[in-house]
C-alpha atoms as a PDB file:
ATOM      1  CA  UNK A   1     -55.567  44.355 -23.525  1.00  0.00           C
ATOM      2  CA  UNK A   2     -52.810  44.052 -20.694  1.00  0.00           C
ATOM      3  CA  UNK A   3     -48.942  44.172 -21.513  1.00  0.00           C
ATOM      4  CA  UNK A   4     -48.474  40.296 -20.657  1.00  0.00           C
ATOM      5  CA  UNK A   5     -44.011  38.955 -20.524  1.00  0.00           C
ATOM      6  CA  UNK A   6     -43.270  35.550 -20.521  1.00  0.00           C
ATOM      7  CA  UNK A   7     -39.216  34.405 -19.904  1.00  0.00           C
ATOM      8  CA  UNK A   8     -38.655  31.403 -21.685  1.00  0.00           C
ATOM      9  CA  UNK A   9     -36.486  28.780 -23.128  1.00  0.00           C
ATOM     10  CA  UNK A  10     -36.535  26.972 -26.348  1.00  0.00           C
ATOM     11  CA  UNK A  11     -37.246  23.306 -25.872  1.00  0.00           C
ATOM     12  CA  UNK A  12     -39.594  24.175 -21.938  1.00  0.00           C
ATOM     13  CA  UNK A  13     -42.655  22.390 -22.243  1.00  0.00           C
ATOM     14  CA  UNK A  14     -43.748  24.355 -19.372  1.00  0.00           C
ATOM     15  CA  UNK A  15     -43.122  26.917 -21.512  1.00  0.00           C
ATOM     16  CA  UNK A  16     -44.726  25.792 -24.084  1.00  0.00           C
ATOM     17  CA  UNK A  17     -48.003  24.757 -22.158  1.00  0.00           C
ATOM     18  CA  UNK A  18     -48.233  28.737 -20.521  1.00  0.00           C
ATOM     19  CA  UNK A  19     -48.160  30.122 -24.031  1.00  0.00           C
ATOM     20  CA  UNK A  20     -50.709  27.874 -25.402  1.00  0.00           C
ATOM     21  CA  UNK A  21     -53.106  29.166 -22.690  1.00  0.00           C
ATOM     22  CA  UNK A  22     -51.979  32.405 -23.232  1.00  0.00           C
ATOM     23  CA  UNK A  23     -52.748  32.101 -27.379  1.00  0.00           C
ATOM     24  CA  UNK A  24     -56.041  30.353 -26.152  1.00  0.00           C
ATOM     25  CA  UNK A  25     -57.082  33.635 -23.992  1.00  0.00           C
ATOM     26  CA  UNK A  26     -56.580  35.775 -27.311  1.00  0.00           C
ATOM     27  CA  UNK A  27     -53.719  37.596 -25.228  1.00  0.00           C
ATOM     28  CA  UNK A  28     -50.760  38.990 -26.856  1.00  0.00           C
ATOM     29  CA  UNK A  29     -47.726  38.414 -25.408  1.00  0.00           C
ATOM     30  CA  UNK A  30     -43.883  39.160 -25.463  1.00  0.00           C
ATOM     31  CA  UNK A  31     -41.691  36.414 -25.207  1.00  0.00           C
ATOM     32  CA  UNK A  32     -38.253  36.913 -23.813  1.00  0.00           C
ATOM     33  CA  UNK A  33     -36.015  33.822 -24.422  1.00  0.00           C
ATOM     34  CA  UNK A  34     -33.615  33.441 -21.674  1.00  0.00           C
ATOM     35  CA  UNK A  35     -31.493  30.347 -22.917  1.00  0.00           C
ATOM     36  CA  UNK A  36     -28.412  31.841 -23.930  1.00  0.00           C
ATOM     37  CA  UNK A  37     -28.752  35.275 -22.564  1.00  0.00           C
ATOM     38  CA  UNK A  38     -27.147  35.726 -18.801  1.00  0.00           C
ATOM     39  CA  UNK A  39     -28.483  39.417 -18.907  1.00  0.00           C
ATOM     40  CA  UNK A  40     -31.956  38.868 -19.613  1.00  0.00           C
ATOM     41  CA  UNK A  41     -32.216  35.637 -17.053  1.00  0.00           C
ATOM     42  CA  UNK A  42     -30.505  37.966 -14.376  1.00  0.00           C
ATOM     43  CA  UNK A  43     -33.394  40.871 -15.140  1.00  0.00           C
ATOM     44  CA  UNK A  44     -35.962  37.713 -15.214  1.00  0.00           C
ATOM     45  CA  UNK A  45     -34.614  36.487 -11.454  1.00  0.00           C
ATOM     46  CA  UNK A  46     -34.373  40.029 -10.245  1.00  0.00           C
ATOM     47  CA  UNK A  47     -37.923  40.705 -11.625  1.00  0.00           C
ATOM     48  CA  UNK A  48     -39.420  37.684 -10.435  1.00  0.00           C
ATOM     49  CA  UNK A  49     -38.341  37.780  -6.657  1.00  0.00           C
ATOM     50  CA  UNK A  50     -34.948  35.156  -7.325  1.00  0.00           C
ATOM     51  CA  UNK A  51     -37.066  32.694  -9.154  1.00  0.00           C
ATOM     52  CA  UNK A  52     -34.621  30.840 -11.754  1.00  0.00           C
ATOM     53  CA  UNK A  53     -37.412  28.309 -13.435  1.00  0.00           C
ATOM     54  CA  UNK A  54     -39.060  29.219 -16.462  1.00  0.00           C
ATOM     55  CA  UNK A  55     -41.663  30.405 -17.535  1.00  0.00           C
ATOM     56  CA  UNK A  56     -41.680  33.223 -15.460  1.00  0.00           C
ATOM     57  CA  UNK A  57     -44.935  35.238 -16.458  1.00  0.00           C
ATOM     58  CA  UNK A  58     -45.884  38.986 -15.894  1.00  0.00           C
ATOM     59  CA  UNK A  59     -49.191  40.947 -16.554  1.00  0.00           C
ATOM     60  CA  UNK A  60     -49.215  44.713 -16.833  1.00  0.00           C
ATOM     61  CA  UNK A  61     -45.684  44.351 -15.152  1.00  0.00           C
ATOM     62  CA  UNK A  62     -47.201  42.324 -12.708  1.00  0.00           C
ATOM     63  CA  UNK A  63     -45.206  38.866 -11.631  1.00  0.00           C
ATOM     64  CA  UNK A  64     -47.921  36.112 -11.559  1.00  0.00           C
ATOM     65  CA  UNK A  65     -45.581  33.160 -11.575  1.00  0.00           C
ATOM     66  CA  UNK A  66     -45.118  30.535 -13.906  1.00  0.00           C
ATOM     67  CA  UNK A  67     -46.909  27.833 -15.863  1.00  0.00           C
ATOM     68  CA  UNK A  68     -48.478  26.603 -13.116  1.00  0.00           C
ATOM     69  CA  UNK A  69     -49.414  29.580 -11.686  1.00  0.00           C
ATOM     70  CA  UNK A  70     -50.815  30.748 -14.752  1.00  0.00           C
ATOM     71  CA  UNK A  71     -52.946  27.391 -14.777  1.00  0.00           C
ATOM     72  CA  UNK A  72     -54.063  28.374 -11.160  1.00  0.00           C
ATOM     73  CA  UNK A  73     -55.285  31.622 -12.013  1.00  0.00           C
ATOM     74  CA  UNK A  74     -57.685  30.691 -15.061  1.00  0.00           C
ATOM     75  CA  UNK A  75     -58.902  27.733 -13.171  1.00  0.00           C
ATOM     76  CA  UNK A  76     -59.995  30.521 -10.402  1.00  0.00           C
ATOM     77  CA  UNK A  77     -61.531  32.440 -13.049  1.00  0.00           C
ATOM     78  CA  UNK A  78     -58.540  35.182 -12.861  1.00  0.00           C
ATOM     79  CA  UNK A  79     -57.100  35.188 -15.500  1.00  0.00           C
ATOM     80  CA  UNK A  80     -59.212  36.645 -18.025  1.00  0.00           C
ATOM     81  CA  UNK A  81     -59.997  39.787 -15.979  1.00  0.00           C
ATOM     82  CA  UNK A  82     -56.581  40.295 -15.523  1.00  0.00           C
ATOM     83  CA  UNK A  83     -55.803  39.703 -19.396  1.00  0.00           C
ATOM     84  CA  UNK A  84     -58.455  42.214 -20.073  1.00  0.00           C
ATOM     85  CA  UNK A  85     -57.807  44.835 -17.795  1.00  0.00           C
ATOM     86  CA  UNK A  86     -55.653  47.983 -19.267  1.00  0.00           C
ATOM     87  CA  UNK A  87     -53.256  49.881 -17.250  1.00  0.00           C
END
């Protein structure tokens, strides 16, 4: 199973919405709350090209956006490869 991040905040429905297709994939993930943490939202931003919105979501290390983006790529049938794949 892929290493899959997701930078979050408490009370995102975005959030929220990303990791309830994540949990409906069967993937594990790590969540990283970034709510009251300046050091983890700078690592998210530099990680994730200067985005500042979360979720920002990573697979296998991987940036693939956020919730919508995640959306995007299952719709595409993209997803689950990727969620499968091990690196």
């Amino acid at each position: 199973m892929a290493k899959v991040e997701i930078y979050t905040t408490m009370l995102c429905g975005y959030c929220y919405r990303a990791k309830k297709l994540l949990e409906e994939r069967g993937a594990a993930f790590t969540e990283i709350d970034v709510m009251t943490d300046g050091k983890l939202r700078d690592e998210m931003r530099r990680r994730a090209g200067g985005r500042t919105s979360v979720p920002q979501i990573f697979i296998d290390g991987e940036h693939v956006g956020g919730c919508d983006d995640l959306y995007a790529l299952d719709q595409a049938g993209k997803l689950k490869p990727l969620l499968q794949a091990s690196h």
